[in-house]
Every structure is written in structure tokens, then in C-alpha cells.
Protein backbone atom coordinates (compact mmCIF):
# COMPACT_ATOMS: atom_id res chain seq x y z
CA UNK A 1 77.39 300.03 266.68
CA UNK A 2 79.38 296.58 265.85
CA UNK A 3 76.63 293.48 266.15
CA UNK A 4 77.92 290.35 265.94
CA UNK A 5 76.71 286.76 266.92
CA UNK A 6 79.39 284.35 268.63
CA UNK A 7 79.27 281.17 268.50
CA UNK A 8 80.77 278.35 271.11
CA UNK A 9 83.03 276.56 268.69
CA UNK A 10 82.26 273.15 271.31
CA UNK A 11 78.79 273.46 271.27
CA UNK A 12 76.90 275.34 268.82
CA UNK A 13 73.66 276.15 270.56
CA UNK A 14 75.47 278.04 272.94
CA UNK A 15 75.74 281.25 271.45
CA UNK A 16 76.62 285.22 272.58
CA UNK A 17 75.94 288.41 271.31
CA UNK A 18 79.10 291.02 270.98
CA UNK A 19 78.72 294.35 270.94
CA UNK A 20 80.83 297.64 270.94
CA UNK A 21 82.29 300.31 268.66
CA UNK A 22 82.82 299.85 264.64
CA UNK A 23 86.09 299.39 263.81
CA UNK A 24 88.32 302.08 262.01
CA UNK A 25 90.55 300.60 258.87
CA UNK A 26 93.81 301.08 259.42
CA UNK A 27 96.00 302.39 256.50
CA UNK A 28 95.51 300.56 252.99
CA UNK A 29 92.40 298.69 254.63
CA UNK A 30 88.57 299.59 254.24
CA UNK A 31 85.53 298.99 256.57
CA UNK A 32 82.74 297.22 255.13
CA UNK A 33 79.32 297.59 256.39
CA UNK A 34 77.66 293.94 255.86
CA UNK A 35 74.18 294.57 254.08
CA UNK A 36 72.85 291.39 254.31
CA UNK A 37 74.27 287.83 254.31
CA UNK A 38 72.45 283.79 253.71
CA UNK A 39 72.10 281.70 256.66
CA UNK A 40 71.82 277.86 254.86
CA UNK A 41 72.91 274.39 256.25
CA UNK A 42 76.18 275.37 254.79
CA UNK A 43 77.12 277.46 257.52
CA UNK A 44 76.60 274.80 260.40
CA UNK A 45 78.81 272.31 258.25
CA UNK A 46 81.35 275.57 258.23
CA UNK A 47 81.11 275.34 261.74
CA UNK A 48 81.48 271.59 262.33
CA UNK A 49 84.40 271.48 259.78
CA UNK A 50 85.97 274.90 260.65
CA UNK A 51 88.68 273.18 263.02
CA UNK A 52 89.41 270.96 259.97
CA UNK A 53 89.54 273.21 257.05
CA UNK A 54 89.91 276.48 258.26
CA UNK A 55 87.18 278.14 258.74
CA UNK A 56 86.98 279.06 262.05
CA UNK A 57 90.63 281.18 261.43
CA UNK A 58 88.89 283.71 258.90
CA UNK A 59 87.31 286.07 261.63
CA UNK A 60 89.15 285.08 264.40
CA UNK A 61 87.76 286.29 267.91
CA UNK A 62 90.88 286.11 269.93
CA UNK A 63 88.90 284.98 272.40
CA UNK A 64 88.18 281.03 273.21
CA UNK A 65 86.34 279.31 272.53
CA UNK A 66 84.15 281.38 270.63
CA UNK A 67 83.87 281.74 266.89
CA UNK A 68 82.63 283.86 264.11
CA UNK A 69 80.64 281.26 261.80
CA UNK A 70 81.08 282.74 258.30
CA UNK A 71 78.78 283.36 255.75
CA UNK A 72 78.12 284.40 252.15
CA UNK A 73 76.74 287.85 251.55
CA UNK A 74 76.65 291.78 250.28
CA UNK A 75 78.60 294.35 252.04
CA UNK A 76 79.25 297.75 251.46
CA UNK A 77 81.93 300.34 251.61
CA UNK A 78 81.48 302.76 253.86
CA UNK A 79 85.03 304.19 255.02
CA UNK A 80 87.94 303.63 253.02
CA UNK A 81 91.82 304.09 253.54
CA UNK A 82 92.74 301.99 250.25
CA UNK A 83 93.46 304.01 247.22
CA UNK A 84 91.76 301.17 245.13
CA UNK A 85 88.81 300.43 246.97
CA UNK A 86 85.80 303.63 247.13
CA UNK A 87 83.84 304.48 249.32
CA UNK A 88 80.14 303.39 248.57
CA UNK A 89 81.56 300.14 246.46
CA UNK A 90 79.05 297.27 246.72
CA UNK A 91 81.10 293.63 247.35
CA UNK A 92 80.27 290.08 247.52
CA UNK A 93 82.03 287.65 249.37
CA UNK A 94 82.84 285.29 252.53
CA UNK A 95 81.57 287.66 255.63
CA UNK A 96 80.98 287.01 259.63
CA UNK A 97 77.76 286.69 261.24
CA UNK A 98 77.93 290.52 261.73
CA UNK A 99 76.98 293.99 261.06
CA UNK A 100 80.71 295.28 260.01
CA UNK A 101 84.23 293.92 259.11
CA UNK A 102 87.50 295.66 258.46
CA UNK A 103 89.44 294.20 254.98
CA UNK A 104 92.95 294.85 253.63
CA UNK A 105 92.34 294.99 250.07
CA UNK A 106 95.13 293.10 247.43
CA UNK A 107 95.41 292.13 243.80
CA UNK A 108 93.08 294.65 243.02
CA UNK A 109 91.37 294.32 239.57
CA UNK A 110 88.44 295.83 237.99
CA UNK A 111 86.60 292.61 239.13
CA UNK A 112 87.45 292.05 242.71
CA UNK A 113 90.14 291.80 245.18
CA UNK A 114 91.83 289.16 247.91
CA UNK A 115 91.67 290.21 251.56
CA UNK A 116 95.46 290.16 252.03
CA UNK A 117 95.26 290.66 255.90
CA UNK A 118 98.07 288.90 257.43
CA UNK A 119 95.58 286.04 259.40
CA UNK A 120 94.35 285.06 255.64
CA UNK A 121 97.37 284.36 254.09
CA UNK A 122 97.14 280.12 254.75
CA UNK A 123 93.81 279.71 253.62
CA UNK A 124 92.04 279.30 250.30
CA UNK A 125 92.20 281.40 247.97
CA UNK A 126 88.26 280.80 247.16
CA UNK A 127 87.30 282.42 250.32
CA UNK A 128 89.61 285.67 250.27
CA UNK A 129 88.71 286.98 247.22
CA UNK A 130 85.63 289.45 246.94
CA UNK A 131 83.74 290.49 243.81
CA UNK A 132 83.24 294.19 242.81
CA UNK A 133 79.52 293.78 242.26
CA UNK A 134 79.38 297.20 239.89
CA UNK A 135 81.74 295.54 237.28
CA UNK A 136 79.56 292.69 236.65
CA UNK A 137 76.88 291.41 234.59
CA UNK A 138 73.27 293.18 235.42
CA UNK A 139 71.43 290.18 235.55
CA UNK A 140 73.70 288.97 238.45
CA UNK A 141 73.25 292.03 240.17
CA UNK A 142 69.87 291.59 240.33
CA UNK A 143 69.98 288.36 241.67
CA UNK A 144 71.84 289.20 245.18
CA UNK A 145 69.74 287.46 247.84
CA UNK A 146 70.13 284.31 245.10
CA UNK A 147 73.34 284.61 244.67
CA UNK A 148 74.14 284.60 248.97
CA UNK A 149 71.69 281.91 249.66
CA UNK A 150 72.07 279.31 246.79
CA UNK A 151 75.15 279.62 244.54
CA UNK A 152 77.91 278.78 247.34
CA UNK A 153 75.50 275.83 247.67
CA UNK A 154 75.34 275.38 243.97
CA UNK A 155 79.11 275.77 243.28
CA UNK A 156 80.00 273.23 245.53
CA UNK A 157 77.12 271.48 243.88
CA UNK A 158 78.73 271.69 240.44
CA UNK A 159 82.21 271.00 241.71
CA UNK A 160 81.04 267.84 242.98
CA UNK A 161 79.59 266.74 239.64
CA UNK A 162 82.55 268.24 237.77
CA UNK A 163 84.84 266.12 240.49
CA UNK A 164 82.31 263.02 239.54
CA UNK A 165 83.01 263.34 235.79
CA UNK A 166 86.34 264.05 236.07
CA UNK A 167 87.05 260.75 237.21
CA UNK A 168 84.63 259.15 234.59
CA UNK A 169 82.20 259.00 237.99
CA UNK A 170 84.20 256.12 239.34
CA UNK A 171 82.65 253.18 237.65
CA UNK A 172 79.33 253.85 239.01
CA UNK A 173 76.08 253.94 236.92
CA UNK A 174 74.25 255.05 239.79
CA UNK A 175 74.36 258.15 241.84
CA UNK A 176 72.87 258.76 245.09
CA UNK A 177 72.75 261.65 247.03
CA UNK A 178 72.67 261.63 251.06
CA UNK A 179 70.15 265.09 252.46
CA UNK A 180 68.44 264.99 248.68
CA UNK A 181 66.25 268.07 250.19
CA UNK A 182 69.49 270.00 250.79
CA UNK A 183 70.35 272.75 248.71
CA UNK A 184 73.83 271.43 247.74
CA UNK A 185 71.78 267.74 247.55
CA UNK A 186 69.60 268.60 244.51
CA UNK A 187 72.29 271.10 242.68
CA UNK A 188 74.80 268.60 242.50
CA UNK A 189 71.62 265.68 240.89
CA UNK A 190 71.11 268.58 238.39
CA UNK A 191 74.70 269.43 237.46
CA UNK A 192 75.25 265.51 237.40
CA UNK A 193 72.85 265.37 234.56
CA UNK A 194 73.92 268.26 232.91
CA UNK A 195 77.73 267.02 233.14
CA UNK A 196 76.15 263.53 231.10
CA UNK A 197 75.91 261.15 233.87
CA UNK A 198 74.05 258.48 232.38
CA UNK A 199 72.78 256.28 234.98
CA UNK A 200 70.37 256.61 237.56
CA UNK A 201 69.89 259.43 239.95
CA UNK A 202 68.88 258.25 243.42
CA UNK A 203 68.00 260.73 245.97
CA UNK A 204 67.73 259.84 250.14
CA UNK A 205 65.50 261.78 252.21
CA UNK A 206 62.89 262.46 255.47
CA UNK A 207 59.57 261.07 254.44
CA UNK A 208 58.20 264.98 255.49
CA UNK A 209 60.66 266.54 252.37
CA UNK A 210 60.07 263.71 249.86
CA UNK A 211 57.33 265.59 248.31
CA UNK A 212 59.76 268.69 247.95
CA UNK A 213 62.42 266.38 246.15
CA UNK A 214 60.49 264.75 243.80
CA UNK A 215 58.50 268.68 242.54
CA UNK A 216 62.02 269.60 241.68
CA UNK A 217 62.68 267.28 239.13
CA UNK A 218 66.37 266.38 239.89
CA UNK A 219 66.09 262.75 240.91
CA UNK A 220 65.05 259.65 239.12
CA UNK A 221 63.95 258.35 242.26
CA UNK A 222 63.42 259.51 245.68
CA UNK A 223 63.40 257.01 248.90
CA UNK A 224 63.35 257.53 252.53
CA UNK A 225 66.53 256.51 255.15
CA UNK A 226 64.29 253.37 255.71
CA UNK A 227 64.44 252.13 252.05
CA UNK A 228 68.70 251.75 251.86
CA UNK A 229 68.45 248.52 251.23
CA UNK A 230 66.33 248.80 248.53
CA UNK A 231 68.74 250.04 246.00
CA UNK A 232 69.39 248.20 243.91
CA UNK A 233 72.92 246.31 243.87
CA UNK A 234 75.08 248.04 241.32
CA UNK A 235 78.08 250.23 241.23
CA UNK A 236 77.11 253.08 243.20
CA UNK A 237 78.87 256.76 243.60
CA UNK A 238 77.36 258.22 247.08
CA UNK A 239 77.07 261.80 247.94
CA UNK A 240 76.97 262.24 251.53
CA UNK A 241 75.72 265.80 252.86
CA UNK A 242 73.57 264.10 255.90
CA UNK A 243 76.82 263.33 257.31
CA UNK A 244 74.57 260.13 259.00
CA UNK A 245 76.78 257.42 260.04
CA UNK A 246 74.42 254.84 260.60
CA UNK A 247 72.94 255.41 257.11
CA UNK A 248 76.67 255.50 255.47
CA UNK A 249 77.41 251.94 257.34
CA UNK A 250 73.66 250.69 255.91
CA UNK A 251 74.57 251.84 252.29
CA UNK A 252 78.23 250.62 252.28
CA UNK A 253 77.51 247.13 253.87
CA UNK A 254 74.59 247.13 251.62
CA UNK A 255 76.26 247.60 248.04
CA UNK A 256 79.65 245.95 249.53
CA UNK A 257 82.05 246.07 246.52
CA UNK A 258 80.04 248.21 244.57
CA UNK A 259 79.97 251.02 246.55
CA UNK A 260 82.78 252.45 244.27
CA UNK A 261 83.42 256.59 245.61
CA UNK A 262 81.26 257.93 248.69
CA UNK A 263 82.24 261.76 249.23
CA UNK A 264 81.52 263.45 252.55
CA UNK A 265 80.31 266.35 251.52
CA UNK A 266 77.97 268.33 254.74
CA UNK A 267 77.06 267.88 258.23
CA UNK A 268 72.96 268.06 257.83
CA UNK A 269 73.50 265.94 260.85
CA UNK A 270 76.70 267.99 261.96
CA UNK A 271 76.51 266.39 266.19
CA UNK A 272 77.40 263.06 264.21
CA UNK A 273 80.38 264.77 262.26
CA UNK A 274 83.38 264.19 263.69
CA UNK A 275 82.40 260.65 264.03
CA UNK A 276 81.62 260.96 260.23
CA UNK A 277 84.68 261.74 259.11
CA UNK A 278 86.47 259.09 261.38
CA UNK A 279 84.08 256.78 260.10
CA UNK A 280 85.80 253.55 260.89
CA UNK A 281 86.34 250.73 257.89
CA UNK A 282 83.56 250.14 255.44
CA UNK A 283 82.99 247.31 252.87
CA UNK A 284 83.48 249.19 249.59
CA UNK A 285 85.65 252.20 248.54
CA UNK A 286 87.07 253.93 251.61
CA UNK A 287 84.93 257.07 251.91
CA UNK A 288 86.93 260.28 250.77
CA UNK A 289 86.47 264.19 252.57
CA UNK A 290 84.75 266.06 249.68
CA UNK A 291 87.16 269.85 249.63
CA UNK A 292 85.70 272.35 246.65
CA UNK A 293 89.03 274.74 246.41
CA UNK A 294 91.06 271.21 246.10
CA UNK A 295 88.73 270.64 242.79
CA UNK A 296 88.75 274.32 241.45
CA UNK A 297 92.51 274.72 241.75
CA UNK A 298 93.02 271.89 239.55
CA UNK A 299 90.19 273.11 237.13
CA UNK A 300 92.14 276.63 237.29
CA UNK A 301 95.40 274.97 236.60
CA UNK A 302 93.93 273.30 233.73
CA UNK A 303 91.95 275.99 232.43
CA UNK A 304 92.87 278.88 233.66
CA UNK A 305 91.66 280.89 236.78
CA UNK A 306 88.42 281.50 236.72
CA UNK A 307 87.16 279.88 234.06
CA UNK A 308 85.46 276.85 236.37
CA UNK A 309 83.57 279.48 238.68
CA UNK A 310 81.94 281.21 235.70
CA UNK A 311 81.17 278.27 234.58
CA UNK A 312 79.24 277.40 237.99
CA UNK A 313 78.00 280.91 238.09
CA UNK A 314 76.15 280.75 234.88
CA UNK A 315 74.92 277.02 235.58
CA UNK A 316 74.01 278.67 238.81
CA UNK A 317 71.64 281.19 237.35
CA UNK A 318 70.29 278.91 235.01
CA UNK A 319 68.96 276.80 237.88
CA UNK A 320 67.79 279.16 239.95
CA UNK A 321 66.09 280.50 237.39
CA UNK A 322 64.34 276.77 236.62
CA UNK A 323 63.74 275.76 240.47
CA UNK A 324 62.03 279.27 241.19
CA UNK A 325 58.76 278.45 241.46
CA UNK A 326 59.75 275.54 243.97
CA UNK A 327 61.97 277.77 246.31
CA UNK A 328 61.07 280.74 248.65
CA UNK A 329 62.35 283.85 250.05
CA UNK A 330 62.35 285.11 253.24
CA UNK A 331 64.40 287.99 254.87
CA UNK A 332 65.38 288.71 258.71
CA UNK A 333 66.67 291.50 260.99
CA UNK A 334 68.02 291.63 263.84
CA UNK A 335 70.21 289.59 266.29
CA UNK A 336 67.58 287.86 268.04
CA UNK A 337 65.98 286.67 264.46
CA UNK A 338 69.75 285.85 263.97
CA UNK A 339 69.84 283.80 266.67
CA UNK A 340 66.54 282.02 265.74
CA UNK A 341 67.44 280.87 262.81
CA UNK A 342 71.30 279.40 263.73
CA UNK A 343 69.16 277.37 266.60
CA UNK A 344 66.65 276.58 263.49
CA UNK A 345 69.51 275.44 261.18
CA UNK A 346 71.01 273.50 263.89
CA UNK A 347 67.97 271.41 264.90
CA UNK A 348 67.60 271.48 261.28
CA UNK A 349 64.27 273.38 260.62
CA UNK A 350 65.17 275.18 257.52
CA UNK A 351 64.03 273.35 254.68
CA UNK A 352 65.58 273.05 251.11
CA UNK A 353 63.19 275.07 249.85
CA UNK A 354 63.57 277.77 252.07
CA UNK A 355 66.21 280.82 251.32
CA UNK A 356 66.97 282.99 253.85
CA UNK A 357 68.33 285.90 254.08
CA UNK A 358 69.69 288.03 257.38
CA UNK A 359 71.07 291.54 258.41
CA UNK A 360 72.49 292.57 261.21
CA UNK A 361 72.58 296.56 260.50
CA UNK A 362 71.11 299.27 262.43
């Protein structure tokens, strides 16, 4: 049986199950049952940004005004009308909140494919394309429930410092990031440093996660929402993934002039988002929407495709493999435990430390 979770793209609590028969692939497509897939923060910013960027178009329901909030995860062959594609193939790749999915397979390599259905076509290439697990390295095969839960997070994490750099990081000589718990928060302090940013690494955080922040050994400083105005007064880039507009105002009108790039990044506090991104005039540089495929086509067109995600992939592993003993696993089944934890996410009960994983198959 098909399981899927809908969600009310105007108000996210309110959420349905759907349920009926699996879909049969039509000729040249295959039908993909989803093993497992992450549910992080980054899904409700998918959500609150999906009118804007896209996302709400990949698994469209047909029906308003519910959505299918996508995800990263594994799926598996298990009917197949493509001559490319086998049965039994193991994929990862952008999925639905669901137990199935039917894919047109294109541009078929050894490595992967693109979803060429004809509802795909406009959007980024980043998010159509699906790896052939069995082609690639063991030691990322082994590290699938990693993979789904933190290196989305950590690729737009490295983008962001690679986006930094790339512009000699603005001016600033210090970098502070908005929701330091957050997944995407502490990867992009890491790959910051890595990259050779050589100021000082501020992160902003709830008092009940500063604890978590400062074990991971990312930041050169951790301070609470309450302690803005303590930074000091020097040219500052900002990394919002709270998506807080009262703290953005505080921090801008706080540094003035030297708050020289703030991206907006997340939606930690996604009810405040559209609101975020109209922001409204700050003293400063005008804050900029932060969009990872913008980033990696230029790195692609520079050094050719591909090159910029293996490089995130392998700083990826690396990191995961140096933050293990702070972060833990956990995995789900079920639609109701589905359910649980998008309400979770929402009120935002899912700490940075926590990875979780979910399946919706029988």
C-alpha cells in the first residue's frame, strides 16, 4: 500500500495521511520503494521556502493546498520499465514523505541519473539527480543514515563557507552564525575554518543547547539571543538559519556599518519566515537569500560538474566522522511516528545533536 504524509502548505501542523494503491511506472519509468529517509530542520525550511524556490513543485499532489514536504533518503528499485535502471538498484536522492514514488530515469551514467519527468524539468538540477549507491565508494555506503540526515545539511554547510571565501568573506573578520545548534549552523563554523577564515567564529544560541555548541568544538565563542549586543563592534559576516527577525534587527542595528554580508540561510523559526525574507531596511549590508544550486553551478562552471559536491562529500565524511561521539541516532516507523516528529521539528524539539531517521514501508 502507498503511505504518504500531506502536509497543509498554509499551515504546517495541519497535516493528512494518504493512502491507496502503489503506483505502476509507466514505460521508460521505474517505481522506487523509499527505504528510509532524514527528517531534520531542513525539511520545515523546505516547506516554508517551497513556494519560493520550488520545492513544493517536486511531488506535486494535484490537490490544494496540500503538499509533499521532501526529503533526503534511500530508496529502492523494485519494478522497473527503464532499460537502464534494474530492478533491486539501491538510490539516493531528494524523496517525499512517503513509502513509494514513480521516476523517469535520464542521463543515465554508471553513477546516477536525473528524474527527467516532465514536472522536473524547471527546477534544479541538484535535486533531480539520484546516485547509484552500488557504484560508489564502500565507506559511503556504509554511512547511509549519515549521509540522509547530515550531509544535505553539511553541503549547504560547505557551500556557504565556500560562498564566504569566495568573496574574500566580505570584509568581515568575524563570523557569526544564527541557530549555532543547527546542523547546517555548526557545519558551515567548521568548513569556515577549514576554508582559512581567520577571524573569530561566533556562534548564537538557546541557553538549553549552549552546552551542545560549545562540546563540538566549532565556535570560538558561544552566546545566547540575549548577549547580541555584546559582540563586539567589528566587521561582521552573519549566518542566519534562525530566520529570527527580531534578533536580525538587534544584530544589524547593533554592528550598523559593519554588518558587511548577512545570508538567510533556514527557517529554525520558519512562522517568522516570510516576514524574514521581507525583512524591511536594516543599517548595514542589505541582507541577501542564501540559494546552494546558485553557488554550485558557478563552482561547476568553474571547475567542472561535480567536482564541488565531492568535495563537500568527502569534507562531509570527515566531519561526521569527528562530531560522532557528540551526535546520536535514532530510527522511526510508521506514519504516526512520522507525524510526531514533523509536529516535533516544527515546535522545534529536535535538537542538533539528534539524527533521525524515518520509514514509511510496510
Amino acid at each position: 500500500m502507498l503511505t504518504e504524509l500531506w502536509v497543509d502548505r498554509t499551515r504546517y501542523q495541519h497535516t493528512k495521511v494518504q493512502q491507496g494503491d502503489i503506483p505502476a511506472p509507466g514505460d521508460g519509468e521505474i517505481l522506487i520503494a523509499i527505504d528510509k529517509f532524514a527528517m531534520t530542520a531542513n525539511n520545515v525550511t523546505y516547506a516554508a521556502s517551497g513556494d519560493l524556490f520550488g520545492y513544493w513543485q517536486f511531488f506535486p499532489t494535484g490537490e490544494d493546498p496540500w503538499g509533499k514536504v521532501t526529503v533526503w533518503g534511500i530508496g529502492e528499485v523494485i519494478e522497473s520499465r527503464s532499460d537502464a535502471i534494474a530492478v533491486v538498484e539501491r538510490l539516493y536522492g531528494f524523496f517525499p514523505m512517503s513509502s513509494h514514488v514513480v521516476m523517469k530515469p535520464g542521463d543515465v551514467s554508471p553513477r546516477g541519473f536525473t528524474d527527467v519527468s516532465a514536472h522536473r524539468q524547471a527546477l534544479p538540477a541538484l535535486y533531480n539527480h539520484y546516485a547509484r549507491t552500488e557504484a560508489e565508494p564502500a565507506e559511503l555506503r556504509t554511512l547511509e543514515d549519515q549521509r540522509c540526515i547530515f550531509f544535505p545539511l553539511f553541503m549547504t554547510g560547505y557551500v556557504i563557507a565556500d560562498l564566504l571565501s569566495d568573496n574574500d568573506w566580505f570584509g568581515a573578520g568575524q563570523l557569526v552564525v544564527g541557530s549555532a545548534s543547527s546542523k547546517t549552523g555548526f557545519s558551515s563554523a567548521a568548513f569556515a575554518r577549514a576554508a582559512g577564515f581567520p577571524g573569530v567564529i561566533v556562534g548564537f544560541t538557546g541557553a538549553t543547547n549552549a552546552a551542545f555548541c560549545e562540546t563540538l568544538g566549532c565556535y570560538d565563542k558561544v552566546l545566547s539571543y540575549a548577549e547580541v549586543e555584546t559582540l563586539p563592534d567589528a566587521p561582521t559576516a552573519y549566518i542566519d538559519i534562525a530566520g529570527d527577525v527580531t534578533v536580525r534587527s538587534r544584530l544589524h542595528h547593533h554592528l550598523r556599518g559593519n554588518a558587511r554580508c548577512t545570508l538567510l540561510v533556514g527557517a529554525t523559526h520558519w512562522d517568522q519566515f516570510k516576514n524574514s525574507v521581507d525583512g524591511g531596511a536594516l543599517p548595514g549590508s542589505a541582507p541577501a537569500l542564501f540559494f546552494a544550486p546558485a553557488q554550485i553551478e558557478k563552482r561547476d562552471s568553474e571547475w567542472g560538474r561535480g567536482v564541488m559536491v565531492g568535495k563537500a562529500y568527502a569534507a562531509s565524511i570527515e566531519l561526521v566522522q569527528r562530531l560522532a561521539p557528540s551526535l546520536s541516532m535514532e530510527s522511526h516507523r510508521g506514519i504516526e511516528a512520522c507525524n510526531a516528529i514533523w509536529q516535533a521539528l516544527l515546535a522545534n524539539e529536535i535538537s542538533g545533536r539528534q539524527g533521525v531517521m524515518m520509514s514509511l514501508g510496510e
